[in-house]
Protein backbone atom coordinates (compact mmCIF):
# COMPACT_ATOMS: atom_id res chain seq x y z
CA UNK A 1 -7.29 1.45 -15.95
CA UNK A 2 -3.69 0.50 -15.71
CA UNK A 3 -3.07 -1.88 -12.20
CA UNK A 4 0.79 -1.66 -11.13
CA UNK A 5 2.50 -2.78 -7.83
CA UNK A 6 3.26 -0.19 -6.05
CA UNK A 7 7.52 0.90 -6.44
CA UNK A 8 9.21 3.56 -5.46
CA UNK A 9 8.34 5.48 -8.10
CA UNK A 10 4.93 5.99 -6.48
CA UNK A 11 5.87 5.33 -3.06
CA UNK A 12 5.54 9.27 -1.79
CA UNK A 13 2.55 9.53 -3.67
CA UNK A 14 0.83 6.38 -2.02
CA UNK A 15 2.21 7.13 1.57
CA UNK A 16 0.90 10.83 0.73
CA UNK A 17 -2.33 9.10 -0.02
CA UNK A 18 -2.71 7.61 3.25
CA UNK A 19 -1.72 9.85 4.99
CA UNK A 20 -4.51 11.94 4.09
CA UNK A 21 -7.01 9.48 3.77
CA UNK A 22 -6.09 6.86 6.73
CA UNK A 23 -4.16 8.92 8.73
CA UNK A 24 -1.38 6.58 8.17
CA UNK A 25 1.21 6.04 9.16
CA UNK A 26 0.89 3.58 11.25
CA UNK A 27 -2.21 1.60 11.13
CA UNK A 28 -3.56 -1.10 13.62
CA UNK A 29 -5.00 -4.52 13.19
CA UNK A 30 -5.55 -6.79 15.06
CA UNK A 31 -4.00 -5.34 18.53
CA UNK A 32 -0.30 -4.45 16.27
CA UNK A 33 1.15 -1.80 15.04
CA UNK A 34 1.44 -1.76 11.28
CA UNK A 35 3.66 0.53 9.27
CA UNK A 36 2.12 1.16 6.05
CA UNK A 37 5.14 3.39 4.39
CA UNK A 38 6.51 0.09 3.65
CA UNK A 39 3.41 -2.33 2.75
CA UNK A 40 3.06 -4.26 -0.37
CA UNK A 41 -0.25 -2.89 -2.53
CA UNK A 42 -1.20 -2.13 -6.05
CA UNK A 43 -2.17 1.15 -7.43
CA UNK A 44 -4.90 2.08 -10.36
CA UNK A 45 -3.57 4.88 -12.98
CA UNK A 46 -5.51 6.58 -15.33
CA UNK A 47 -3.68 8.81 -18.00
CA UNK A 48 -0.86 8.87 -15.08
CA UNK A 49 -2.95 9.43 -11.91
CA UNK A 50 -3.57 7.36 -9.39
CA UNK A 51 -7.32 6.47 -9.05
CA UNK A 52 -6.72 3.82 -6.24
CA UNK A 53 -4.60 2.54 -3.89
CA UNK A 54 -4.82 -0.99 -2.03
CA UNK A 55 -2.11 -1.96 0.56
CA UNK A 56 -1.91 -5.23 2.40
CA UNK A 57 -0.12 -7.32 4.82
CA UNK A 58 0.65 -10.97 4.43
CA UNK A 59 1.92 -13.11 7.55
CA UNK A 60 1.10 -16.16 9.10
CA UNK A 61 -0.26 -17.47 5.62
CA UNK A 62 -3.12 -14.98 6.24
CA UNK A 63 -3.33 -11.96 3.60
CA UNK A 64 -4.80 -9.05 5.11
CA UNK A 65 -5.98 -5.49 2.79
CA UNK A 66 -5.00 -3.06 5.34
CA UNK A 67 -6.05 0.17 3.22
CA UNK A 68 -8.16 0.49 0.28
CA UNK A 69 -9.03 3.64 -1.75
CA UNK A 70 -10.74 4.29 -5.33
CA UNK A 71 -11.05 7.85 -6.29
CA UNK A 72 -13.28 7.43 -8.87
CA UNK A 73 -16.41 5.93 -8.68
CA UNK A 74 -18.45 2.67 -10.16
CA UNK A 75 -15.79 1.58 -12.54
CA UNK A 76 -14.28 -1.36 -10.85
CA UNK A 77 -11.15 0.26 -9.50
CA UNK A 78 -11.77 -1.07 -6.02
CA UNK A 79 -12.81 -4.51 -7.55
CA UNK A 80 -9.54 -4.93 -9.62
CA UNK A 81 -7.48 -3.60 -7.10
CA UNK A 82 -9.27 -6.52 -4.68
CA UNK A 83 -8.59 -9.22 -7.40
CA UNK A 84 -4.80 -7.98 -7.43
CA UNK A 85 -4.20 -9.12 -4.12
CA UNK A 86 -6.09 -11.78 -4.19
CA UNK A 87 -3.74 -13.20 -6.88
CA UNK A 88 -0.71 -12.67 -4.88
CA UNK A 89 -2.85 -14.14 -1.84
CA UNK A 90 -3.21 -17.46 -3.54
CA UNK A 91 0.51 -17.20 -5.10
CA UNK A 92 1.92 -16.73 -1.43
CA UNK A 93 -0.52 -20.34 -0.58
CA UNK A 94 -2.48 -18.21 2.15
CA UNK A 95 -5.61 -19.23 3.97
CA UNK A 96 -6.94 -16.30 4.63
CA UNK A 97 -7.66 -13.44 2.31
């Protein structure tokens, strides 16, 4: 499992992604409008495919996960994915994760 912030080399691939799995874009939270084309996330790659995608939203020193997809099963994609942006939670000082 290879974890990489998502660029634009993946970036139609990802917004595919949701697309067909979130119905995205956009995406709502919390009463707003969110437009996940453009979010910050990580995705998983084995031998070149994505196996996950996690997007998220930082603001107000609160990190939100707004989308989160592993495509293969019980071996700690989701998890690492989680732990990604957890790390750049705690790098950006938020409260909230």
């Amino acid at each position: 499992m290879n974890i990489k912030a998502i660029d634009i080399e993946y970036r139609e691939a990802v917004n595919t992604i949701l697309k067909n799995e979130w119905n995205c874009p956009p995406s709502v939270s919390k009463g707003n409008t969110i437009d996940t084309t453009v979010l910050s996330g990580f995705i998983s790659l084995s031998d070149g495919e994505i196996n996950g995608v996690i997007t998220y939203n930082i603001e107000n020193n609160e990190c939100e996960i707004v989308t989160l997809n592993s495509f293969d099963g019980n071996k700690g994609i989701g998890m690492a994915l989680i732990n990604s942006v957890a790390t750049v939670a705690k790098n950006n000082s938020c409260h909230r994760l």
